[in-house]
Protein backbone atom coordinates (compact mmCIF):
# COMPACT_ATOMS: atom_id res chain seq x y z
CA UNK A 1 76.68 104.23 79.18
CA UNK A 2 73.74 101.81 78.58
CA UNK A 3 73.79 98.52 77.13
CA UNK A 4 77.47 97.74 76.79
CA UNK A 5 78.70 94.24 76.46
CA UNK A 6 82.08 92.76 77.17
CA UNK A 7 83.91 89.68 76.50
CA UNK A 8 87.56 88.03 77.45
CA UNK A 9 90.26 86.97 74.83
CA UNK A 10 92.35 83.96 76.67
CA UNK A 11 95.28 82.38 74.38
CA UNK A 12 93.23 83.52 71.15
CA UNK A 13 89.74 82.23 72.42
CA UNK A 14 86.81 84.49 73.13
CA UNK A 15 83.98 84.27 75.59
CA UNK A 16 80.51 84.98 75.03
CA UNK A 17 79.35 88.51 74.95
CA UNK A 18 78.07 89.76 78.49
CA UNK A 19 75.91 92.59 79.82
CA UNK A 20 78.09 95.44 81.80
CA UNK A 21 75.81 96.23 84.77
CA UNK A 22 78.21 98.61 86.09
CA UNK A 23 81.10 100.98 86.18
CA UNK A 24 82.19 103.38 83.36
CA UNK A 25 84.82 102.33 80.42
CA UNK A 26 88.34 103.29 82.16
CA UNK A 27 90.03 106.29 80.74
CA UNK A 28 87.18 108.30 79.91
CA UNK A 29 87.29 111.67 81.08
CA UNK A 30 84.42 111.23 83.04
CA UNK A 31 85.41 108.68 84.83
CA UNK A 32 87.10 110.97 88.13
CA UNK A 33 84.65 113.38 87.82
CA UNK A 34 81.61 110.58 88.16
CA UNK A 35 83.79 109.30 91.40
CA UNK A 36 83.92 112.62 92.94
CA UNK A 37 80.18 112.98 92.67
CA UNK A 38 79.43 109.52 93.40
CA UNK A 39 82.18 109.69 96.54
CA UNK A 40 81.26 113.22 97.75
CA UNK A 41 78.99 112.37 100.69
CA UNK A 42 81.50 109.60 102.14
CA UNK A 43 83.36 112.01 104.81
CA UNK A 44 79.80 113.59 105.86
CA UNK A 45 78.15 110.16 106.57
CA UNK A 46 81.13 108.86 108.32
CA UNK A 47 81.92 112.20 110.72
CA UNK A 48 80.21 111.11 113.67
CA UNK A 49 82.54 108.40 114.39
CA UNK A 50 85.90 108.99 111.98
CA UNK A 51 87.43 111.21 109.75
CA UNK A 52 88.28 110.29 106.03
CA UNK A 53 90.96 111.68 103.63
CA UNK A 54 89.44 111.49 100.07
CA UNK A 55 92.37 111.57 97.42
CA UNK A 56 91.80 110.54 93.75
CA UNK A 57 89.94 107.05 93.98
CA UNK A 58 90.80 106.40 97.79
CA UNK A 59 89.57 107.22 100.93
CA UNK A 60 91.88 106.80 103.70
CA UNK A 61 89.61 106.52 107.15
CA UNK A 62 91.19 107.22 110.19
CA UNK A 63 90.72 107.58 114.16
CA UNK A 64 92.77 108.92 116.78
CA UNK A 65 92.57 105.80 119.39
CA UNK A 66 93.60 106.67 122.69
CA UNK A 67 90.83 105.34 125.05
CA UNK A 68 88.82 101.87 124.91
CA UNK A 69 85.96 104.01 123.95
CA UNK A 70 87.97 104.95 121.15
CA UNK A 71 88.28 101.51 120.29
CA UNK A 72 84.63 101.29 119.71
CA UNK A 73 83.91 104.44 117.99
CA UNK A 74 86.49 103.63 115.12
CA UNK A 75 84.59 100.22 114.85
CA UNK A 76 81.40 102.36 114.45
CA UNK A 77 83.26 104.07 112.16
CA UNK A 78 84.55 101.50 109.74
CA UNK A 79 81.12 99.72 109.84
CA UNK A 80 79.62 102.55 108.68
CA UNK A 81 82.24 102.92 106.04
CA UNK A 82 80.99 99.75 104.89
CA UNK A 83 77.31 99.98 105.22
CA UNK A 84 77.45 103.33 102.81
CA UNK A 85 80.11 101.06 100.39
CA UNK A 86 77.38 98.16 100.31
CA UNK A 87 74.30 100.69 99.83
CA UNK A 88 76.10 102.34 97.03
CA UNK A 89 77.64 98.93 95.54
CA UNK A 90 81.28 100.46 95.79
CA UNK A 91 83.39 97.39 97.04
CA UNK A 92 85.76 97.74 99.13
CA UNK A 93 89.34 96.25 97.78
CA UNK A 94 90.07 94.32 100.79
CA UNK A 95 93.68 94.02 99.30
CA UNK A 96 94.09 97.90 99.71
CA UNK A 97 93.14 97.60 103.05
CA UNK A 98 95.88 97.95 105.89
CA UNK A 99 95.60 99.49 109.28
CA UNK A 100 98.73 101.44 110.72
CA UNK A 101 98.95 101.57 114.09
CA UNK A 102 101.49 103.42 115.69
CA UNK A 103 101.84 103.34 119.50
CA UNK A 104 104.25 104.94 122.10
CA UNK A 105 106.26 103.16 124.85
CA UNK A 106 108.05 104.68 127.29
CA UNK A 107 111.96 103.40 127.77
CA UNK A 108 114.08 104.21 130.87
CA UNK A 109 110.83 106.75 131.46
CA UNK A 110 112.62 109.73 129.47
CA UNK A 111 113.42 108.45 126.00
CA UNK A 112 110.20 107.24 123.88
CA UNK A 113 110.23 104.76 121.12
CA UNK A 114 107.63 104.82 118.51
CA UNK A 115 106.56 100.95 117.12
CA UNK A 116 104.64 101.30 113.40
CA UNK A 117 103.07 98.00 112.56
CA UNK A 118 100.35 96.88 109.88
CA UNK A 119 97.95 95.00 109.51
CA UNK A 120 95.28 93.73 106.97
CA UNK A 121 92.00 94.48 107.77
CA UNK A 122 89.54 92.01 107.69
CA UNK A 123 85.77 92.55 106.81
């Protein structure tokens, strides 16, 4: 996995050769396994403030928010989501990112109506 080089082909033309810094060649068998290693301390680091569901490549972070406090704590939460992305140079796809909030309302005070709504998040 060291020095590898890389170049683009654009309507027949080819770019200089560059340096890959980074990543592993997709499709390679060890590919999911390096991901799991490299991804395995995620839900440990981030357990003081949320929880994380690790599936394949994602991690879906998540907080029960039912207070203002909780509010804050799933702040913490995602920060540190994205300190431990930043120290480990795993970006974040920010295109990926939504936030589903569901929230009850009460209606005639016996009949309760559940609104789902989403949201990018922005980092």
């Amino acid at each position: 996995m060291c020095n590898r080089k890389q170049r683009v082909k654009i309507n027949g033309f080819y770019s200089d050769w560059a340096d890959v810094l980074s990543g592993i060649p997709q499709g390679i068998i060890l590919g999911p396994i390096l991901f799991i290693i490299n991804i395995n301390d995620l839900p440990e680091v981030c357990m003081q403030f949320i929880n994380i569901y690790l599936f394949a490549d994602d991690a879906k972070p998540y907080k029960h928010v039912i207070t203002d406090d909780d509010h804050q704590v799933l702040q913490k939460g995602l920060n540190t989501f994205q300190e431990w992305s930043n120290k480990w140079l795993l970006r974040l796809n920010i295109n990926k990112c939504k936030i589903f909030f569901m929230e009850e309302m009460l209606i005639l005070s016996t009949n309760i109506i559940f609104h789902l709504q989403l949201w990018k998040v922005l980092m």
